[in-house]
C-alpha atoms as a PDB file:
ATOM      1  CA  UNK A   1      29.801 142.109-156.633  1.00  0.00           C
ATOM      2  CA  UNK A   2      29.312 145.216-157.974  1.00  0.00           C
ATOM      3  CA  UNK A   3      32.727 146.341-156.514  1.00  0.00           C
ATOM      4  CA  UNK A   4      34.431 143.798-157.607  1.00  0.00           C
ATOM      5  CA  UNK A   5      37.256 143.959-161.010  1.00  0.00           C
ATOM      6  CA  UNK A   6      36.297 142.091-163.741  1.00  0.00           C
ATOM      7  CA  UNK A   7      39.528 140.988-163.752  1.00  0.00           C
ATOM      8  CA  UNK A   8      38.893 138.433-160.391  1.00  0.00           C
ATOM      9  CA  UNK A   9      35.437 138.186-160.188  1.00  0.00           C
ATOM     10  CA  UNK A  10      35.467 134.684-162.085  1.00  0.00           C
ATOM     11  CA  UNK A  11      37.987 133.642-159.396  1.00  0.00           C
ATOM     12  CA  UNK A  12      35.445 134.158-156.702  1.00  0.00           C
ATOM     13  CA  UNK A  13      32.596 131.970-158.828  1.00  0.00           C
ATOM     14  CA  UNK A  14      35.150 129.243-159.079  1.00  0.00           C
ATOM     15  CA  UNK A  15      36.273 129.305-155.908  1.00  0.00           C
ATOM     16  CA  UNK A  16      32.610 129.542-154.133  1.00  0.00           C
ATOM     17  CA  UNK A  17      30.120 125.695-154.496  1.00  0.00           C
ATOM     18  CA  UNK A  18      28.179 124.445-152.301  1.00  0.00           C
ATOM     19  CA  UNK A  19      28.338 122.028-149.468  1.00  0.00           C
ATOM     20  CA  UNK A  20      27.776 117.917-149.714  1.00  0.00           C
ATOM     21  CA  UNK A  21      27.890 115.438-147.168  1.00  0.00           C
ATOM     22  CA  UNK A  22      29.662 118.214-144.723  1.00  0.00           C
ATOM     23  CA  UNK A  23      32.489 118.775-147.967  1.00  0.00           C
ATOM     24  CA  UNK A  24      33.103 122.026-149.681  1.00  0.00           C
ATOM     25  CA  UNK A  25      32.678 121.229-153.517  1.00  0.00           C
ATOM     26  CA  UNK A  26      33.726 124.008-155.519  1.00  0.00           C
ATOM     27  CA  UNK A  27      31.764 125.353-158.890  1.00  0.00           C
ATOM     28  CA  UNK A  28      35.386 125.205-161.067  1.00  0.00           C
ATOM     29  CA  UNK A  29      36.385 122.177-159.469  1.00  0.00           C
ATOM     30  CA  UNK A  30      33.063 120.343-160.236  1.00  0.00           C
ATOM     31  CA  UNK A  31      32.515 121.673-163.518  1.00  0.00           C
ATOM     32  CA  UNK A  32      36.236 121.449-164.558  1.00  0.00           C
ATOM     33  CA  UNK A  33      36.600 117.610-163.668  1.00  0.00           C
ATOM     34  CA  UNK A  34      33.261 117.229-165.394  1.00  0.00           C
ATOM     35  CA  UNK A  35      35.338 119.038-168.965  1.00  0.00           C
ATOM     36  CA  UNK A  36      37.921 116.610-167.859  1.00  0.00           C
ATOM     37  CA  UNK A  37      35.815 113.710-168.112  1.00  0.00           C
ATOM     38  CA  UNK A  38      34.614 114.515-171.414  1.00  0.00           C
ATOM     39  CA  UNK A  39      37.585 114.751-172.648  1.00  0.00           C
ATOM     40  CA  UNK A  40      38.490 110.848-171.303  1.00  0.00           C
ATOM     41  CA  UNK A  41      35.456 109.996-173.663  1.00  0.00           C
ATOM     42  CA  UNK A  42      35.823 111.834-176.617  1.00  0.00           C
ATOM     43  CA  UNK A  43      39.936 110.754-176.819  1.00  0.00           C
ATOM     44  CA  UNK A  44      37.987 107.119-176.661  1.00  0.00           C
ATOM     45  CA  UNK A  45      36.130 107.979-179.819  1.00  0.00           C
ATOM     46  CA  UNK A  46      39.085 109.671-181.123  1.00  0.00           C
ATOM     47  CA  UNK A  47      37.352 113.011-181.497  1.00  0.00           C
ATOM     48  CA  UNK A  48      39.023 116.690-182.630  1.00  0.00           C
ATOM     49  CA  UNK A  49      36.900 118.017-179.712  1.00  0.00           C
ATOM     50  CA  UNK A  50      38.960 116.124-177.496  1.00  0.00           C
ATOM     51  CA  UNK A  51      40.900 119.118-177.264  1.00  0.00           C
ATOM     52  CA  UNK A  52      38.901 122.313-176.668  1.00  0.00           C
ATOM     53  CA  UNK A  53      36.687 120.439-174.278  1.00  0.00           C
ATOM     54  CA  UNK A  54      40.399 119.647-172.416  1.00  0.00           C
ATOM     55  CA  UNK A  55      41.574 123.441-172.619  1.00  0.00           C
ATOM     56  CA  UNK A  56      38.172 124.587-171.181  1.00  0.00           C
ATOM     57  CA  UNK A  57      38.575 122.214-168.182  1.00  0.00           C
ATOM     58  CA  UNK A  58      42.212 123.297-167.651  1.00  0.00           C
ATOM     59  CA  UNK A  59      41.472 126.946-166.850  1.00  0.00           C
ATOM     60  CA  UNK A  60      38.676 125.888-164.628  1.00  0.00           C
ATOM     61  CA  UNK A  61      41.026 123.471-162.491  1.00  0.00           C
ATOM     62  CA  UNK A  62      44.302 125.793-162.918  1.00  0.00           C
ATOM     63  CA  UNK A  63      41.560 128.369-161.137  1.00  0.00           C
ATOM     64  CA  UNK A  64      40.699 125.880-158.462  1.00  0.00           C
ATOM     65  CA  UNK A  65      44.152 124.548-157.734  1.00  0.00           C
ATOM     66  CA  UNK A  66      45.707 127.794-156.669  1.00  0.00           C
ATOM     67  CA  UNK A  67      42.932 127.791-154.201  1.00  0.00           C
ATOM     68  CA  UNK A  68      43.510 124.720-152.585  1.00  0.00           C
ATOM     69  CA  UNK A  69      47.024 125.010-152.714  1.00  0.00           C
ATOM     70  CA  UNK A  70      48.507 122.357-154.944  1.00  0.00           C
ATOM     71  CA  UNK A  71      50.970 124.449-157.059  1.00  0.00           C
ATOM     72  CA  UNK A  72      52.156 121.406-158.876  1.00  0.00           C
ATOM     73  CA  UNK A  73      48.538 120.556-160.264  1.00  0.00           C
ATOM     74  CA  UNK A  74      47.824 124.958-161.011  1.00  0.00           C
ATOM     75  CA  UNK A  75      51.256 124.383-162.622  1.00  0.00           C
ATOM     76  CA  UNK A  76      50.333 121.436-164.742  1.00  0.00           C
ATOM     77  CA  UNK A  77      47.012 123.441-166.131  1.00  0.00           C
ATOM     78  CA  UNK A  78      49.218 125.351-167.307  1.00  0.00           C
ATOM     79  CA  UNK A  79      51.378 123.427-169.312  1.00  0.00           C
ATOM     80  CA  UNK A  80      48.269 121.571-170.639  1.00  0.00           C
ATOM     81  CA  UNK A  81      47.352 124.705-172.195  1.00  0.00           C
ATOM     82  CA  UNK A  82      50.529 124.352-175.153  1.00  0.00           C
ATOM     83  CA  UNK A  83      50.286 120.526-174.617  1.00  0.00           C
ATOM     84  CA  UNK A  84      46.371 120.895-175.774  1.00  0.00           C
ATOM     85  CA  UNK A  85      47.412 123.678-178.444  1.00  0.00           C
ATOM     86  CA  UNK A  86      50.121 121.261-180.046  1.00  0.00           C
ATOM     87  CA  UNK A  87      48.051 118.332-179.850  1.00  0.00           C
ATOM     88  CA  UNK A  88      44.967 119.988-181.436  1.00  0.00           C
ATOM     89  CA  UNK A  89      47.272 121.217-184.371  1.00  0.00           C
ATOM     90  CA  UNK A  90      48.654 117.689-184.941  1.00  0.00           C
ATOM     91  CA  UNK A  91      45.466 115.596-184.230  1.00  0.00           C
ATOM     92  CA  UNK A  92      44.191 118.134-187.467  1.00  0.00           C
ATOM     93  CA  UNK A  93      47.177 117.317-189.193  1.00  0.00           C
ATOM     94  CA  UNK A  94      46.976 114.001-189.395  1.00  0.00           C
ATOM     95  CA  UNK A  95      42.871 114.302-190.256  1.00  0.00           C
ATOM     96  CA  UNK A  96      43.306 116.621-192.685  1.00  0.00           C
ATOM     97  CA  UNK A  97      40.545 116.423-195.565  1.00  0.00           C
ATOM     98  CA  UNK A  98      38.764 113.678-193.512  1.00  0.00           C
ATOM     99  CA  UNK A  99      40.862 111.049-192.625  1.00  0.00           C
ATOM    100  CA  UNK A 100      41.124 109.062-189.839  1.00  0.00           C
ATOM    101  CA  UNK A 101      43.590 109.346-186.774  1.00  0.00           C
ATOM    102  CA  UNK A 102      45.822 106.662-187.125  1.00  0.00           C
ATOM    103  CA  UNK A 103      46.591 105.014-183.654  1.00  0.00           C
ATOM    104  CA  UNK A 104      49.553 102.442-183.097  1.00  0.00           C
ATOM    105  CA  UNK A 105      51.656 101.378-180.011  1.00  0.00           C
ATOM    106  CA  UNK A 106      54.738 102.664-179.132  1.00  0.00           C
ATOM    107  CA  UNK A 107      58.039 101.571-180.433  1.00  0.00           C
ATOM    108  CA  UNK A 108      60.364  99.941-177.932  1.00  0.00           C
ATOM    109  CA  UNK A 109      62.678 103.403-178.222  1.00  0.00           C
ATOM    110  CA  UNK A 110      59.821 105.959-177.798  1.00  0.00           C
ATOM    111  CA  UNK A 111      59.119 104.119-174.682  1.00  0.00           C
ATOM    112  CA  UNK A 112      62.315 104.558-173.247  1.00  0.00           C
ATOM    113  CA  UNK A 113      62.227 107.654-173.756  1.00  0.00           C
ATOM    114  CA  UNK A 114      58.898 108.112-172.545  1.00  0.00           C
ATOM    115  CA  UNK A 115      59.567 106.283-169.406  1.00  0.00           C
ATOM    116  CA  UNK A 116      63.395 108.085-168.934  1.00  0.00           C
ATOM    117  CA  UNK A 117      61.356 111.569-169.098  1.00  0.00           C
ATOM    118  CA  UNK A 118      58.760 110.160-166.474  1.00  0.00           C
ATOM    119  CA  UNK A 119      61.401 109.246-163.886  1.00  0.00           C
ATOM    120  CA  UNK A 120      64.350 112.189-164.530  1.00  0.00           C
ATOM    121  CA  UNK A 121      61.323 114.493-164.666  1.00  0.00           C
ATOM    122  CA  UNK A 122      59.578 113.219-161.518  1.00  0.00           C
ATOM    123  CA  UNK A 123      62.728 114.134-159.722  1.00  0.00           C
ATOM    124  CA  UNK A 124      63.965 117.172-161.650  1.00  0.00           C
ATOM    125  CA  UNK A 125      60.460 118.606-160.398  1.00  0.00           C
ATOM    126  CA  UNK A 126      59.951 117.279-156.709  1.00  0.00           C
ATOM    127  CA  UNK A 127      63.376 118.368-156.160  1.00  0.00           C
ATOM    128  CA  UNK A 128      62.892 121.968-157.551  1.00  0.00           C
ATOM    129  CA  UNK A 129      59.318 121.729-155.317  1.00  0.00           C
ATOM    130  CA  UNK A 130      60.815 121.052-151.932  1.00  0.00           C
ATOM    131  CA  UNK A 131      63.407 123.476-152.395  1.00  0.00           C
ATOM    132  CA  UNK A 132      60.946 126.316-153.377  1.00  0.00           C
ATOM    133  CA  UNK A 133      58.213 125.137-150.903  1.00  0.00           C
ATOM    134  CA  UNK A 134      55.673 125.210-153.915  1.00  0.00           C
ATOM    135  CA  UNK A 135      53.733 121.789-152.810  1.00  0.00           C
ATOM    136  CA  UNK A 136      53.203 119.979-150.055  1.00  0.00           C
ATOM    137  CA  UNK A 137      53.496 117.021-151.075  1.00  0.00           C
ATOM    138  CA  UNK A 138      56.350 117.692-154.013  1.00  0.00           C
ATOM    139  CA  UNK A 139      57.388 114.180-155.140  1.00  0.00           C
ATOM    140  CA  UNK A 140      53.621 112.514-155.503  1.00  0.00           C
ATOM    141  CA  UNK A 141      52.765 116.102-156.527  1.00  0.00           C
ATOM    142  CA  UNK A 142      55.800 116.063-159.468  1.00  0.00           C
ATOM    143  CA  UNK A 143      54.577 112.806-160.362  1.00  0.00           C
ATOM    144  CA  UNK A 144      51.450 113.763-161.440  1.00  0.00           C
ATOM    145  CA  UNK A 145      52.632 116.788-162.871  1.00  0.00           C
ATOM    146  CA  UNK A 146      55.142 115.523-165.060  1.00  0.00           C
ATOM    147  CA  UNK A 147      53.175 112.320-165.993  1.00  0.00           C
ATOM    148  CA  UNK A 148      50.387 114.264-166.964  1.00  0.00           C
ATOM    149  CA  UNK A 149      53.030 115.580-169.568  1.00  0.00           C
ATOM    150  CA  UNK A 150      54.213 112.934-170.857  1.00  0.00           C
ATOM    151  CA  UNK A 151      50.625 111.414-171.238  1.00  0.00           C
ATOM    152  CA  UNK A 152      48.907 114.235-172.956  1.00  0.00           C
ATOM    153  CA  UNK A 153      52.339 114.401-175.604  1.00  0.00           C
ATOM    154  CA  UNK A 154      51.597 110.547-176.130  1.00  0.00           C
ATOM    155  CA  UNK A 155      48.130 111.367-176.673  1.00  0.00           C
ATOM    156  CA  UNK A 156      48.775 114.075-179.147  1.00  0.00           C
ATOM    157  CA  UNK A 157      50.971 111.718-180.909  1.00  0.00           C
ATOM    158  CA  UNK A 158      48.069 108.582-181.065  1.00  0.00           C
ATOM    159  CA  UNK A 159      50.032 106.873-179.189  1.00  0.00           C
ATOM    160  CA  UNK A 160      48.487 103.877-177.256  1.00  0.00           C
ATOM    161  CA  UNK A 161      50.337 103.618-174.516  1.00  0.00           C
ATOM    162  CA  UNK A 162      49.509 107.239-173.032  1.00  0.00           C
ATOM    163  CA  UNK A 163      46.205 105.401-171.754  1.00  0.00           C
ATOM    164  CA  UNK A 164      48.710 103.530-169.523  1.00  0.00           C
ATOM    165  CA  UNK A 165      50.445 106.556-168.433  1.00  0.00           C
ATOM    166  CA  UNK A 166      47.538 107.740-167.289  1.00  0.00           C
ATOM    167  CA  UNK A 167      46.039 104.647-165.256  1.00  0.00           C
ATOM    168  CA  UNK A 168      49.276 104.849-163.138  1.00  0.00           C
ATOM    169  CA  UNK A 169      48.801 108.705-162.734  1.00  0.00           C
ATOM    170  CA  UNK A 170      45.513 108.351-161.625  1.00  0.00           C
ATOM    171  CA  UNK A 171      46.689 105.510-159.168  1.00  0.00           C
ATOM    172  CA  UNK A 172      48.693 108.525-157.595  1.00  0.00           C
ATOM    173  CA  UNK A 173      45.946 111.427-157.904  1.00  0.00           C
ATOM    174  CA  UNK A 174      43.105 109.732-156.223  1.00  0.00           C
ATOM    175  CA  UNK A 175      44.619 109.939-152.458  1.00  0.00           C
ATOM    176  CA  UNK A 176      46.284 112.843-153.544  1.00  0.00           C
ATOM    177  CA  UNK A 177      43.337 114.936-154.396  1.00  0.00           C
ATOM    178  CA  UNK A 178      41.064 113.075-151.455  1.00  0.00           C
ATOM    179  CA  UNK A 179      44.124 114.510-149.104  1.00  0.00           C
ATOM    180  CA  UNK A 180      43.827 117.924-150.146  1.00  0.00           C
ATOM    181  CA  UNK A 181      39.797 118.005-150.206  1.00  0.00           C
ATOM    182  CA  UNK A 182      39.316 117.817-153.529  1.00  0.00           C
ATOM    183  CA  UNK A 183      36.768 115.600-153.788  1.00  0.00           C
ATOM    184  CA  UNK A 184      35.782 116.106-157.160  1.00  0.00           C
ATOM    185  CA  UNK A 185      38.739 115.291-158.423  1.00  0.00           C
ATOM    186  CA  UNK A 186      39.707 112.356-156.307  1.00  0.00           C
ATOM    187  CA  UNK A 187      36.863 110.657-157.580  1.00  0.00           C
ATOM    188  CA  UNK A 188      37.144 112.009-161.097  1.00  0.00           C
ATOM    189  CA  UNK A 189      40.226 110.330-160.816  1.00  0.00           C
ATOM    190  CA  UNK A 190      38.521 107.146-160.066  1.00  0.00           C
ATOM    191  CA  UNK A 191      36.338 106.864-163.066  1.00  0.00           C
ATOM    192  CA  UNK A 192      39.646 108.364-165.657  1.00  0.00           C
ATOM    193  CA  UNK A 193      41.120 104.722-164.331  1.00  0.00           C
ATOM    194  CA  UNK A 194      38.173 102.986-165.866  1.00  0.00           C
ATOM    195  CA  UNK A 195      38.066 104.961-168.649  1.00  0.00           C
ATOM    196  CA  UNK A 196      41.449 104.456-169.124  1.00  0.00           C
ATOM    197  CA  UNK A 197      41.189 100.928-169.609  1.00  0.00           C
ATOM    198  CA  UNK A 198      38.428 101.396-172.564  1.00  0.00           C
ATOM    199  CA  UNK A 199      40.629 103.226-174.301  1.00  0.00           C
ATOM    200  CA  UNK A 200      42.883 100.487-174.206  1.00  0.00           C
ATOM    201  CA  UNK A 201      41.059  98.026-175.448  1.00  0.00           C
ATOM    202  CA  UNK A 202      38.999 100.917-178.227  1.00  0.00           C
ATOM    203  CA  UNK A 203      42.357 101.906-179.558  1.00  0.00           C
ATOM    204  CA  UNK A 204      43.868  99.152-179.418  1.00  0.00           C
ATOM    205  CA  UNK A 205      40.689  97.249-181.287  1.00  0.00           C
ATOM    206  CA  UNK A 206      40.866 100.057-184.131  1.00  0.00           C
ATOM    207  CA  UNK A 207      44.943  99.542-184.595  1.00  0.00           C
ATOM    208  CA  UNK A 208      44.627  95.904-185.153  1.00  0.00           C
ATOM    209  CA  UNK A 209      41.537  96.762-187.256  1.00  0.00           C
ATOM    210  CA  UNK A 210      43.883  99.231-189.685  1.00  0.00           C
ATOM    211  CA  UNK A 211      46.920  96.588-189.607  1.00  0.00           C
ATOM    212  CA  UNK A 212      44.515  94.096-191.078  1.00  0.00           C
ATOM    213  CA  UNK A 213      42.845  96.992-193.675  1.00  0.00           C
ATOM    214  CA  UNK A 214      46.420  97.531-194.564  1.00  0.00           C
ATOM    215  CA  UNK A 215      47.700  94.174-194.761  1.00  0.00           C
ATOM    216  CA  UNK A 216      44.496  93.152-196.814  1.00  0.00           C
ATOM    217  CA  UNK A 217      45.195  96.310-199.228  1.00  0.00           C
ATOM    218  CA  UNK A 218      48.349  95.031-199.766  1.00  0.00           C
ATOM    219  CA  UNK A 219      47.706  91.558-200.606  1.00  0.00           C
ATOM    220  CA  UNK A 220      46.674  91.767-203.992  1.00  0.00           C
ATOM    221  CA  UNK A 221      50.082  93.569-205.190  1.00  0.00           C
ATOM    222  CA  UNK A 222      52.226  90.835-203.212  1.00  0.00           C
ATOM    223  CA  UNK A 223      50.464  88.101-205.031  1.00  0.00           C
ATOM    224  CA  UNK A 224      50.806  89.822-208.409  1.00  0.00           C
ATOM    225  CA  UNK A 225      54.446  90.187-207.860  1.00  0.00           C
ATOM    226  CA  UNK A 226      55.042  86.046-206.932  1.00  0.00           C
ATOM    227  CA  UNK A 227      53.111  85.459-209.970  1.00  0.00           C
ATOM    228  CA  UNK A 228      54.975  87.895-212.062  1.00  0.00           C
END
């Protein structure tokens, strides 16, 4: 490799692997979904490193989607790269000086607007894909893409319900992926649904847990004020 820029020569590493069962399993593509994974858990746990573990894994999979192809999932990478960079900064926001990142459902109007920006989005960019040619399968391919979005701006907002934003993106990614011999990921995709659904019940367990902290911090001032 001695001829070789320094400028591509990590695009050759992740596009080379090694073979399993008769598939191609690329280095970026393995180690990428493996960053993604981590990610999954440390969100559970509520972690800052949620974040710079998800950025890592993003330029590994941005590297192996242009080599497979899927334009909508190299695009997404992208994207996740100022979705991770605003979520880091608020995530350290709101645990500034050691507190703890407050988690709570969505309100009925930030899911409507959640779920308006999932479906105008979806076919603002499967639209904009067939006419350019960019994917090959544009509207399961925009679906991902923009979902992916919204979930990650959920997530940097401790928002619950991005765990269920994700569970139906994955429900779309696994016989996307398997489709365009991404194996990895297909079955990455697999284990993010049952992730997914502990971080339902984790966050969800920790909200309820603050509402009754709060409620119980609050119930000494109520009763002085009856009394009063």
């Amino acid at each position: 490799m001695g001829d070789v820029s320094t400028g591509v020569w990590w695009l050759q590493w992740a596009y080379a692997g090694f073979t399993l069962f008769g598939e191609h399993v690329r280095w970026a593509d393995l180690i990428g979904n493996i960053a993604a994974l981590a990610t999954v858990a440390l969100a559970i746990r509520r972690s800052m490193w949620t974040w710079p573990v998800q950025l890592t894994g993003a330029v590994l999979l941005f590297a192996v989607s242009i080599d497979a192809h899927l334009t909508g999932n190299a695009l997404k990478q992208v994207m996740f790269i100022g979705l991770v960079l605003y979520g880091w900064t608020r995530w350290a926001r709101q645990t500034r000086g050691g507190a703890e990142l407050r988690v709570r459902p969505a309100t009925g109007h930030e899911r409507g607007l959640l779920l308006g920006a999932l479906i105008g989005g979806t076919i603002a960019v499967a639209l904009m894909f067939e006419a350019t040619g960019l994917s090959w399968a544009p509207w399961p391919d925009a679906f991902i893409f923009v979902g992916s979005a919204i979930a990650t701006f959920a997530q940097s907002r401790a928002l619950i319900d991005f765990w269920f934003v994700w569970i139906i993106v994955d429900l779309v990614g696994v016989p996307l992926a398997l489709l365009s011999g991404l194996w990895v990921t297909g079955l990455v995709y697999g284990v993010f649904f049952i992730l997914a659904a502990l971080g339902i019940r984790d966050w969800s367990r920790q909200y309820r847990i603050r509402q009754r902290a709060d409620l119980a911090a609050t119930a000494p001032s109520r009763t002085t004020a009856v009394g009063a």
